[in-house]
N, C-alpha and C. Protein backbone atom coordinates (compact mmCIF):
# COMPACT_ATOMS: atom_id res chain seq x y z
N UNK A 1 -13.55 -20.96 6.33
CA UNK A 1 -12.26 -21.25 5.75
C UNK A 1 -11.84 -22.62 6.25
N UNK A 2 -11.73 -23.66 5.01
CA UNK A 2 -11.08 -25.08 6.01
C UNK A 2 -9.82 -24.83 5.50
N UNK A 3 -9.37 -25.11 6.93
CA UNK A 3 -7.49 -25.42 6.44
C UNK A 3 -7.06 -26.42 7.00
N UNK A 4 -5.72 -27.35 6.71
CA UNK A 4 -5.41 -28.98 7.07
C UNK A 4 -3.93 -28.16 7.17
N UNK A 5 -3.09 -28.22 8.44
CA UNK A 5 -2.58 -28.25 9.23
C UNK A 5 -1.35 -28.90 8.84
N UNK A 6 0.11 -29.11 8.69
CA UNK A 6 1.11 -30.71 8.56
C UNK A 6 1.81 -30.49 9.09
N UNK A 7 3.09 -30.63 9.89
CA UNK A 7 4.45 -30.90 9.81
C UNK A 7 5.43 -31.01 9.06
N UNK A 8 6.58 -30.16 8.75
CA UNK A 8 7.41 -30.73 7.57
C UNK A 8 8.25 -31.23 9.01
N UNK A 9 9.30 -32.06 8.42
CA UNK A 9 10.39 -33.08 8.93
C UNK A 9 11.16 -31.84 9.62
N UNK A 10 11.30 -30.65 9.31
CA UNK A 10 11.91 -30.13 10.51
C UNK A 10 11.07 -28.96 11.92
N UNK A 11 9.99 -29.88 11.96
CA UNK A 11 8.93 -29.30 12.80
C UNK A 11 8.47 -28.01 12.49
N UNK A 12 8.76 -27.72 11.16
CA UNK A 12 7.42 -26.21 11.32
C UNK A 12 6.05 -26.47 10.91
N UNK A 13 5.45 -25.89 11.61
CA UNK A 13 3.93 -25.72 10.99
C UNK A 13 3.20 -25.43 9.75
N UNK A 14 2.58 -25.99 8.95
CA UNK A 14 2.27 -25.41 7.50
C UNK A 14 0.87 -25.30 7.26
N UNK A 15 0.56 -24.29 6.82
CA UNK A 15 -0.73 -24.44 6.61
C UNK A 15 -1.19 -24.31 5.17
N UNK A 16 -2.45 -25.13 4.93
CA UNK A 16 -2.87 -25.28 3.25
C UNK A 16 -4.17 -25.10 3.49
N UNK A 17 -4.75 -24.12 2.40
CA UNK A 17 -5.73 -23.89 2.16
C UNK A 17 -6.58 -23.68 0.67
N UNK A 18 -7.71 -23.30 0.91
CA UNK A 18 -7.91 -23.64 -1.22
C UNK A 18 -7.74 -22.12 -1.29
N UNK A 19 -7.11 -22.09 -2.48
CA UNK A 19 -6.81 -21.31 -3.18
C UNK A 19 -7.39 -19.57 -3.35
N UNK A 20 -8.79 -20.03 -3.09
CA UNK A 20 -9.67 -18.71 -2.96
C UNK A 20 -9.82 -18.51 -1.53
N UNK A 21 -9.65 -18.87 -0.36
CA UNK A 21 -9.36 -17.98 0.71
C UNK A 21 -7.87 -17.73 0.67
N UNK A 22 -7.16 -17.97 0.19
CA UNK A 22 -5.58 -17.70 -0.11
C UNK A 22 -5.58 -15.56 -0.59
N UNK A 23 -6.80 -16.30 -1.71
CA UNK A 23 -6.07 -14.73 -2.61
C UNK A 23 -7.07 -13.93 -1.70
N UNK A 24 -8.33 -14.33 -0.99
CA UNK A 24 -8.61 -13.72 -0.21
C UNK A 24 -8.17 -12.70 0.47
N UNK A 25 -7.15 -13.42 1.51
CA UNK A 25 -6.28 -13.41 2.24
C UNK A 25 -5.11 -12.15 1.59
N UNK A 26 -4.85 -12.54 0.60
CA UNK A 26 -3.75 -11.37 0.00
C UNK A 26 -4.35 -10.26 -0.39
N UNK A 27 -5.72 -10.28 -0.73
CA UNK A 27 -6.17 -9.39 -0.74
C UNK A 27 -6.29 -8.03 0.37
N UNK A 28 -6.61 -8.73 1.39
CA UNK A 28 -7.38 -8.43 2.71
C UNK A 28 -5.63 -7.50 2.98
N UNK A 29 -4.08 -8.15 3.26
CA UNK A 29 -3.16 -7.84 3.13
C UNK A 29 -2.87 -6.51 2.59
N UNK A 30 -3.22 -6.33 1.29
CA UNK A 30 -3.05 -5.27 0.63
C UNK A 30 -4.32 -4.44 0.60
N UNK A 31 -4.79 -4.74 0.98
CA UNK A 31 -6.17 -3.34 1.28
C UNK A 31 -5.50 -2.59 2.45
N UNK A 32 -5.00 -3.33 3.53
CA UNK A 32 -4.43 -3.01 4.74
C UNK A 32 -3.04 -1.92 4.58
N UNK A 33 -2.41 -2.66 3.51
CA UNK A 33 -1.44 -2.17 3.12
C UNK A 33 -1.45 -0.66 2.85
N UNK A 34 -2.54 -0.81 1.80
CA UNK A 34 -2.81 0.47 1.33
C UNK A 34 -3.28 1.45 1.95
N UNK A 35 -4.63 1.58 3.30
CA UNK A 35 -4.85 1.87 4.33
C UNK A 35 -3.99 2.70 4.90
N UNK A 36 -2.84 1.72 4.97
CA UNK A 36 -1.63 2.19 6.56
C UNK A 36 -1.40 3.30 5.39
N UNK A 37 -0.59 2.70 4.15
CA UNK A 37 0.00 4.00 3.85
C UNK A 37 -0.40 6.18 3.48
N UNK A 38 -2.22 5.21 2.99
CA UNK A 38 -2.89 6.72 2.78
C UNK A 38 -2.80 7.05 4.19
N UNK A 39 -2.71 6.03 5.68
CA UNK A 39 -2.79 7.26 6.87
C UNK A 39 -2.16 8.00 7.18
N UNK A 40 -0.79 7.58 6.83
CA UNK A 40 0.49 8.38 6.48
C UNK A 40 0.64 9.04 5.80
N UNK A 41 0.14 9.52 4.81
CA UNK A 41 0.40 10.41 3.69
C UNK A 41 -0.40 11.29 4.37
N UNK A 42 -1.91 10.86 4.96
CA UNK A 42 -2.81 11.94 5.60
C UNK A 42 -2.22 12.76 6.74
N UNK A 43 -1.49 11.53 7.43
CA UNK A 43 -1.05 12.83 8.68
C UNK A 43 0.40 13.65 8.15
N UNK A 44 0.73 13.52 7.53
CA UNK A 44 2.57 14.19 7.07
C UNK A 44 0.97 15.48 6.14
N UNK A 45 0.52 14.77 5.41
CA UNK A 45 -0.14 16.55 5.38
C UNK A 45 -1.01 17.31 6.51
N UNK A 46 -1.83 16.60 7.29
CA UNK A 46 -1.58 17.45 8.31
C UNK A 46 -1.23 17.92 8.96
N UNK A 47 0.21 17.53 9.21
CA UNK A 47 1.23 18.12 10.12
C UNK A 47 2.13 19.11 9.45
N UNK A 48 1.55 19.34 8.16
CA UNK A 48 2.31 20.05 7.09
C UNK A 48 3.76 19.99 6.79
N UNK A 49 4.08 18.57 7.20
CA UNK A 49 5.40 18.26 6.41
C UNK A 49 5.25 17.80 5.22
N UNK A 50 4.08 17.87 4.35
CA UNK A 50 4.16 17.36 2.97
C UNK A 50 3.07 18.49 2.52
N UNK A 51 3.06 18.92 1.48
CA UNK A 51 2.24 20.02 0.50
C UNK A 51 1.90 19.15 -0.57
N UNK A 52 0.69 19.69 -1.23
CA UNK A 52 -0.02 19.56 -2.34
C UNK A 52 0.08 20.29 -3.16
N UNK A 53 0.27 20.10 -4.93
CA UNK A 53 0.10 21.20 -5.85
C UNK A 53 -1.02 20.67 -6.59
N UNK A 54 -1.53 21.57 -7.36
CA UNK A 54 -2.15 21.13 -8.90
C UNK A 54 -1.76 20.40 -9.52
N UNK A 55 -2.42 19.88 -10.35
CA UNK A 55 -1.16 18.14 -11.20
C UNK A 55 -1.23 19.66 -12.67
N UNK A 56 -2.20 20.43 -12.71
CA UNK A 56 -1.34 21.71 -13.96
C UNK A 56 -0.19 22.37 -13.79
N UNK A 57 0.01 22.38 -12.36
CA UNK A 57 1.33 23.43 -11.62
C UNK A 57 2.57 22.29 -11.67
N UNK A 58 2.18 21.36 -11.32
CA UNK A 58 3.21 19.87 -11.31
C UNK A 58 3.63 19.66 -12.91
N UNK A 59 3.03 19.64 -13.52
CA UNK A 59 2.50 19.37 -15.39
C UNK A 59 3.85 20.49 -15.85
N UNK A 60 3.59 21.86 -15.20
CA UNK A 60 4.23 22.81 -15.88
C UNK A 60 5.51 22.84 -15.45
N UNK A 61 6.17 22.51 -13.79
CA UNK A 61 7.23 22.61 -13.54
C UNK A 61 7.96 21.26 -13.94
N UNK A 62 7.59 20.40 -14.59
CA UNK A 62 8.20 18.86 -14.76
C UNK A 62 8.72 19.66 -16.52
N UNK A 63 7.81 20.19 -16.78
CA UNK A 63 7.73 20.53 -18.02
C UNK A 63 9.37 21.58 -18.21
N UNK A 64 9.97 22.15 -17.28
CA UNK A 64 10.47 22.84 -17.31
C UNK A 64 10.30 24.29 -17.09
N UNK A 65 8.94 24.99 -17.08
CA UNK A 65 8.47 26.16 -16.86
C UNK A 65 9.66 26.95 -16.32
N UNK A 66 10.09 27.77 -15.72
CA UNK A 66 10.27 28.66 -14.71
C UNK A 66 9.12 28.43 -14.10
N UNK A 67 10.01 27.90 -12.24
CA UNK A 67 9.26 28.23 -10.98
C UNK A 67 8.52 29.09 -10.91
N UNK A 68 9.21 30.59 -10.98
CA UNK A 68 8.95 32.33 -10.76
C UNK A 68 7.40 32.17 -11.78
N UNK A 69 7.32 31.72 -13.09
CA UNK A 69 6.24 31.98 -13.55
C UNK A 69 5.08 30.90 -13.69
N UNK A 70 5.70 29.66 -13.62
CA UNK A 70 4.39 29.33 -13.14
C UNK A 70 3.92 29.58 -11.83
């Protein structure tokens, strides 16, 4: 990865790079992103503060079903 370094006039640091280690980079971000959050979803169900249904059982109660029968 080359990157060139500048100064803006009120001393922060900037960095520039080409474009494709950029989206790289955002990439790499959101893989991470996504990561953290399935680990979280994994442990809240193992700790059984979150349940799973069927997406047919989900399908039917969105649908309006009665709870009792589906």
């Amino acid at each position: 990865m080359s990157v060139q370094i500048i100064r803006s006039q009120s001393g922060d640091e900037m960095v520039i790079l080409p474009k494709a280690d950029y989206d790289r980079l955002c990439e790499m971000a959101e893989n991470s992103a996504d990561i953290r959050a399935a680990g979280e979803i994994l442990a809240r169900l193992h700790s059984g503060a979150e349940e799973t249904v069927p997406a047919a059982v989900a399908s039917r109660l969105a649908g309006g079903e009665n709870p009792v029968k589906v």
